[in-house]
Protein backbone atom coordinates (compact mmCIF):
# COMPACT_ATOMS: atom_id res chain seq x y z
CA UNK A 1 -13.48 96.84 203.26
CA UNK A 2 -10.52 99.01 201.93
CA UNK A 3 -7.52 99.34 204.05
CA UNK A 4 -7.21 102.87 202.88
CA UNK A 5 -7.08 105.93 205.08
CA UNK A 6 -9.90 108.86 203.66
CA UNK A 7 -6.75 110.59 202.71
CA UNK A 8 -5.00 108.27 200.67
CA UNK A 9 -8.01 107.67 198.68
CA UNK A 10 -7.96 111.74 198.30
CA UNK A 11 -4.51 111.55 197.14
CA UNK A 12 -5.23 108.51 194.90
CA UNK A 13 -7.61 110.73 193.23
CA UNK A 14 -5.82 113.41 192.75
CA UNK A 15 -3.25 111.59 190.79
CA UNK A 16 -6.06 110.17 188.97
CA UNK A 17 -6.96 113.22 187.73
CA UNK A 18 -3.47 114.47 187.14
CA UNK A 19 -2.82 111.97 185.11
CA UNK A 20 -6.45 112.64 183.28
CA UNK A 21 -5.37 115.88 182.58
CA UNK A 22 -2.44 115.03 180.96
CA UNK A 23 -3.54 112.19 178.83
CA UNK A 24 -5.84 114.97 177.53
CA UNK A 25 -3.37 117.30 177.10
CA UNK A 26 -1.15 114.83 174.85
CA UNK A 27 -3.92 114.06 173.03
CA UNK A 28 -4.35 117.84 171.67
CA UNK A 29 -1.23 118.22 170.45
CA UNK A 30 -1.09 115.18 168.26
CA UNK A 31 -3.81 117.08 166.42
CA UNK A 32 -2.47 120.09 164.33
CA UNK A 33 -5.98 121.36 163.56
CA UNK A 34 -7.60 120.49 166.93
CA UNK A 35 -10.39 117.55 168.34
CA UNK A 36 -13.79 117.68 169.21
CA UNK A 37 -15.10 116.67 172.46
CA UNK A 38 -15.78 113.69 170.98
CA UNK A 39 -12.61 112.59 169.49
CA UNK A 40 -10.86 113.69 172.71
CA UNK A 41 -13.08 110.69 174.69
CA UNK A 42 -12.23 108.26 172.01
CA UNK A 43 -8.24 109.29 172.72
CA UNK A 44 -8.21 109.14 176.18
CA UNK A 45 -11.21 106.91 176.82
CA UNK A 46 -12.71 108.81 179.20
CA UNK A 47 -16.27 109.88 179.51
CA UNK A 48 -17.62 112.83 177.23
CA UNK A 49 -18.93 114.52 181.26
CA UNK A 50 -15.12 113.38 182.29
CA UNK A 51 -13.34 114.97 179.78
CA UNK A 52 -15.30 117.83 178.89
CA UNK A 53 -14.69 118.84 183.12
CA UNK A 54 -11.03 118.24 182.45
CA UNK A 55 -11.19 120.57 179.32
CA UNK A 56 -12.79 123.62 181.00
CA UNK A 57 -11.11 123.47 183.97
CA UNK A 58 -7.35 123.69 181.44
CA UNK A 59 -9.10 126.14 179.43
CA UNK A 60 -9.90 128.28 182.52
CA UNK A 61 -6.31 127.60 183.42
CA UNK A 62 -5.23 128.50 179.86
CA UNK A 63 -3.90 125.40 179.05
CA UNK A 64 -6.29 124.44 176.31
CA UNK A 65 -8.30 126.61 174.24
CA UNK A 66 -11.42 126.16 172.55
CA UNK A 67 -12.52 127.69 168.85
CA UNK A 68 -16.33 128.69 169.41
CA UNK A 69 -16.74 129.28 165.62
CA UNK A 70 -16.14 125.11 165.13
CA UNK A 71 -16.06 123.71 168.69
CA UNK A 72 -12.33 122.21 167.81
CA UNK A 73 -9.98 122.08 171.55
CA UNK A 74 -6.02 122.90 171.10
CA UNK A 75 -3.23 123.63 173.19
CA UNK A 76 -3.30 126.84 174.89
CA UNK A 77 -0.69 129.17 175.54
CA UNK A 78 -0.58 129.64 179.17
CA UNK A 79 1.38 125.93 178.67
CA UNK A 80 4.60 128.34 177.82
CA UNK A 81 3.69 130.82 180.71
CA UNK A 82 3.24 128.01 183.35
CA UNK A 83 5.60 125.98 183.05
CA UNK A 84 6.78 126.32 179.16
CA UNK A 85 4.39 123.74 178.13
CA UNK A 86 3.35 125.18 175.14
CA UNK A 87 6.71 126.04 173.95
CA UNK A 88 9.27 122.56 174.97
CA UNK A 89 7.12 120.59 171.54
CA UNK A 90 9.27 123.09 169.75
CA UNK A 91 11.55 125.11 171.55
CA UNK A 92 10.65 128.07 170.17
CA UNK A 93 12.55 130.36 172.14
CA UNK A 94 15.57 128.69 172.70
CA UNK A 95 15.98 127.83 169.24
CA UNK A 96 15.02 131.26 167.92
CA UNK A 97 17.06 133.27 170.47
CA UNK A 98 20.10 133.66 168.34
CA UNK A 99 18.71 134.75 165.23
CA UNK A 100 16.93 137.40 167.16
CA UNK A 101 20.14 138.54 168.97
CA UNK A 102 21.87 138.80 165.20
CA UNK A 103 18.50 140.84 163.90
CA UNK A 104 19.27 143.08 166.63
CA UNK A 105 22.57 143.76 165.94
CA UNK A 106 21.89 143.84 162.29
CA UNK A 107 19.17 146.36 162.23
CA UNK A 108 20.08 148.55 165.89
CA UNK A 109 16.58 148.28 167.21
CA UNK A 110 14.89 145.88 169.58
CA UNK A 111 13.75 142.51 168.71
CA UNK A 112 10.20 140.78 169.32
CA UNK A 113 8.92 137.15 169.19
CA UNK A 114 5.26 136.11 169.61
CA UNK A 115 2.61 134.22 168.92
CA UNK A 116 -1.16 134.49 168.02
CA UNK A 117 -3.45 133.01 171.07
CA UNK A 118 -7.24 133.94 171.41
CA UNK A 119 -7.20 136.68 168.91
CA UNK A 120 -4.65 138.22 170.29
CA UNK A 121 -0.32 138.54 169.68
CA UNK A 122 1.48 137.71 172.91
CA UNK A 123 5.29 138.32 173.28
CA UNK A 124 7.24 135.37 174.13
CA UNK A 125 10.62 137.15 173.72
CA UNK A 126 12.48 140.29 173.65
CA UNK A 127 16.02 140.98 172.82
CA UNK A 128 16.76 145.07 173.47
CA UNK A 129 18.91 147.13 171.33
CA UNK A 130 21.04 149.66 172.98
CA UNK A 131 19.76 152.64 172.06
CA UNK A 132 18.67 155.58 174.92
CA UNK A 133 14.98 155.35 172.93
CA UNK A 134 13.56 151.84 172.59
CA UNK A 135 10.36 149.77 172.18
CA UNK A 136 9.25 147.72 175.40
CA UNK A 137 7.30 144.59 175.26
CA UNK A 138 7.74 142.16 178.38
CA UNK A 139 7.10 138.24 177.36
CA UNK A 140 3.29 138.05 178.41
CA UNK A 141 2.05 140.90 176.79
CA UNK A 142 -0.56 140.85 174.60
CA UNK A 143 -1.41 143.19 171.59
CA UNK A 144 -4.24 143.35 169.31
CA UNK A 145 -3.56 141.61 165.96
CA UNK A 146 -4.85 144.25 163.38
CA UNK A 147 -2.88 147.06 164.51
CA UNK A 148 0.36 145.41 165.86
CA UNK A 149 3.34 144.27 163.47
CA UNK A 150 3.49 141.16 165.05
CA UNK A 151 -0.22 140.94 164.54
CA UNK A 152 -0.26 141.66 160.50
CA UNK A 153 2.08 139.24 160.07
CA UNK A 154 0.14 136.57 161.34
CA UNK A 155 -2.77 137.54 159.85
CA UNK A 156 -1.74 137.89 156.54
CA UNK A 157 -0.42 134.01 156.90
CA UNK A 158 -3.94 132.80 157.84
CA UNK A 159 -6.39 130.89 155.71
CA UNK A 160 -9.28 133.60 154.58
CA UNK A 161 -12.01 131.81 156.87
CA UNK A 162 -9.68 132.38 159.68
CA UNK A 163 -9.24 135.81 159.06
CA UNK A 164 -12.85 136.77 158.43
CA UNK A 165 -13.73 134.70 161.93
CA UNK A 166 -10.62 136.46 163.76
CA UNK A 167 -12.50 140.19 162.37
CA UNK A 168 -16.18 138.98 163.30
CA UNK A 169 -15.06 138.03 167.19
CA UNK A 170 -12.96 140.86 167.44
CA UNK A 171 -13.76 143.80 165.13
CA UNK A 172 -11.08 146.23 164.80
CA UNK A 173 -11.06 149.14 167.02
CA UNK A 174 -9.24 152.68 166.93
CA UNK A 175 -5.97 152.85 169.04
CA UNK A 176 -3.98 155.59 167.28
CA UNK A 177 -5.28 157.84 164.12
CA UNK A 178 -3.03 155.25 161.77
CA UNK A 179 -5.22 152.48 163.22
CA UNK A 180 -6.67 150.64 160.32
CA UNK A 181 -9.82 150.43 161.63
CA UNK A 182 -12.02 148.80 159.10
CA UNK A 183 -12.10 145.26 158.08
CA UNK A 184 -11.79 146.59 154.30
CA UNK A 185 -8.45 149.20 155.11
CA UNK A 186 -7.35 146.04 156.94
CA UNK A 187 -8.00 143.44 154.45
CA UNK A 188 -6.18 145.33 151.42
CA UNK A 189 -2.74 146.03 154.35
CA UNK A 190 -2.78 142.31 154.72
CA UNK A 191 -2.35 141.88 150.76
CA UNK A 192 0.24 144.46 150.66
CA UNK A 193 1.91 142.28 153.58
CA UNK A 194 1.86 138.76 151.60
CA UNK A 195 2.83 140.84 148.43
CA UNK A 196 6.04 142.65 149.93
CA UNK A 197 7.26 139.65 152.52
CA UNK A 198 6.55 141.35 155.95
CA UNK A 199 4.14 143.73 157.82
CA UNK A 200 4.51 147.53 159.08
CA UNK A 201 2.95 148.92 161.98
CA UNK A 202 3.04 152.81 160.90
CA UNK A 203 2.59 154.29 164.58
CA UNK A 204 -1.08 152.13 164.41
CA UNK A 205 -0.89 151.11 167.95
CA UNK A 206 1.66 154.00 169.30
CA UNK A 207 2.07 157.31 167.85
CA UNK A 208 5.54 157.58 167.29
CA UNK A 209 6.87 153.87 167.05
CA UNK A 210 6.98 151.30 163.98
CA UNK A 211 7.35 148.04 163.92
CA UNK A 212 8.22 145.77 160.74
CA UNK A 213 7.26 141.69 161.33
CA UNK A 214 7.34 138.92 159.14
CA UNK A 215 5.69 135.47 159.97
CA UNK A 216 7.74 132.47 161.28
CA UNK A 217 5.56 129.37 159.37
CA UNK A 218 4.61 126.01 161.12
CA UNK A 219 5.56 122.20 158.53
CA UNK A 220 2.57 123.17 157.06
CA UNK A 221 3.12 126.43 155.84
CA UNK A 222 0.70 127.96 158.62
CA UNK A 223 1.54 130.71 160.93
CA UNK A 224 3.90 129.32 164.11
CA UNK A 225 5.22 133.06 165.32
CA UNK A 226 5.92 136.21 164.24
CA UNK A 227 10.01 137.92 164.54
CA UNK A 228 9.86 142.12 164.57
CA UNK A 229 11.81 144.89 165.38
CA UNK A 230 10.18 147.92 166.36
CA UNK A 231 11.64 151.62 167.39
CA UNK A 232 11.05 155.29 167.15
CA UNK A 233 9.76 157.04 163.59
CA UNK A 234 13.12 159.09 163.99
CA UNK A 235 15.33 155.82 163.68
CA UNK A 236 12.85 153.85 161.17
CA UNK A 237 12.72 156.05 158.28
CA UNK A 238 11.01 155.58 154.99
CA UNK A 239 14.25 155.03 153.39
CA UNK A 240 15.26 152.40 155.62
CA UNK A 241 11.99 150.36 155.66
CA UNK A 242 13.04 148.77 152.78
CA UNK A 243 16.26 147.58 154.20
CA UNK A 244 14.88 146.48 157.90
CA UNK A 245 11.69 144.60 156.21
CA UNK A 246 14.63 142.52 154.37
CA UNK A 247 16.24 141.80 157.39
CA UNK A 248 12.96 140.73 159.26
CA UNK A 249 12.01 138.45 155.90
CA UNK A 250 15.13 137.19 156.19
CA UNK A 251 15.42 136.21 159.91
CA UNK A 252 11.97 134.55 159.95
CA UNK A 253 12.75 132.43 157.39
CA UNK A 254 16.11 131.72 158.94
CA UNK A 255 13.84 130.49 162.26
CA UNK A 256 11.16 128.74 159.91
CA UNK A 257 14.05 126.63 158.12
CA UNK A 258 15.37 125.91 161.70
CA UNK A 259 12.18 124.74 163.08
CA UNK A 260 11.43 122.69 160.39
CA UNK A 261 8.73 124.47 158.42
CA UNK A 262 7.92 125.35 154.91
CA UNK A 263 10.19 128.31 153.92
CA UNK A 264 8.32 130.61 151.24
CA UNK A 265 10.63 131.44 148.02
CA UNK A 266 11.77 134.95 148.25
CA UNK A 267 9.86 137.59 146.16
């Protein structure tokens, strides 16, 4: 007969399960392209009812995220919001933070970092500029990609397949009249984007405000984040798009080199 009290059992348990949890959560971020249910048993040798429990209940918590188009589990982003999970592998942030400070400086206008998660951007950072009129985006938010800045310029980074599945689960919708709103408009703005080195949000999700983004790439030349600076049509002129879409390029690749990924030649 166990010596145990009922409640230390409970409390055994619980660690058990703990400790479940985060032999499964290692176990998805040694894989940059995700496992299946299957390969995340043979990691953690637990059983597929076991594991698959463990999985939903992180995915409900946001911890782990699951691609329906090919069943694959990853890390999920609510790692960074509880707790900064998601972003310590990397130090995103941290690392980023002062080449965002000197792209606000640079350009005058307020500075964004994010990061794609379930078909949608969410802000991680923000540094504001110090002008009266300015673009807000608290670290949580979450935009739509295809008619965000920050959005484009993940997109346009994607592998085709991931792009056409990102437009089939979540079909672009209207949010301002500059909303490209078809998957075709969209498409040929996402060629323009690889073509000139960032993206442009021309008052598509605001009327009024544009935003300029350029993609932040992972070791394997994949999309990792997205830098931008956004501000009033008054203040981000046509004549200056030129200039602040240089500066954006230039930042992103500035983070990319820092993190360690694969910096794209310029032009």
């Amino acid at each position: 007969m166990s010596g145990r009290s009922p409640s230390s059992r409970g409390e055994a348990g619980g660690v058990q399960s703990v400790r479940r949890a985060i032999a499964v959560l290692r176990a998805l971020t040694t894989a940059d392209e995700g496992l299946t249910l299957t390969e995340v048993c043979q990691a953690v040798g637990l059983a597929p009812s076991t594991a698959h429990r463990l999985l939903t209940t992180l995915q409900e918590e946001r911890f782990a995220r699951v691609d329906p188009g090919t069943g694959l589990w990853s890390v999920g982003v609510d790692a960074f919001s509880v707790g900064n999970g998601f972003l310590r592998a990397r130090d995103l942030v941290s690392m980023a933070r002062p080449e965002l400070r000197q792209l606000m400086y640079d350009s005058g206008e307020t500075v964004n970092l994010a990061v794609e998660d379930d078909g949608q951007a969410t802000y991680l950072a923000q540094v504001e500029c110090r002008e009266m009129m300015r673009a807000f985006a608290k670290p949580g938010a979450r935009v739509p990609l295809h008619c965000s800045g920050v959005g484009k310029a993940l997109m346009a980074a994607m592998a085709p397949s991931a792009v056409e599945r990102l437009l089939a689960e979540r079909p672009p919708t209207r949010a301002t009249p500059g909303t490209l709103d078809t998957p075709d408009r969209l498409l040929a703005d996402l060629e323009v984007t690889r073509a000139r080195g960032y993206a442009l949000d021309d008052q598509e999700q605001a009327i009024g405000l544009r935003c300029v983004a350029a993609v932040i790439r992972d070791e394997h030349g994949g999309p990792m984040a997205a830098v931008s600076l956004s501000g009033p049509m008054a203040r981000i002129t046509d004549a200056r798009l030129p200039t602040l879409g240089g500066l954006v390029a230039r930042t992103a690749r500035a983070i990319t080199a820092k993190l360690g990924g694969v910096v794209e030649p310029v032009g």
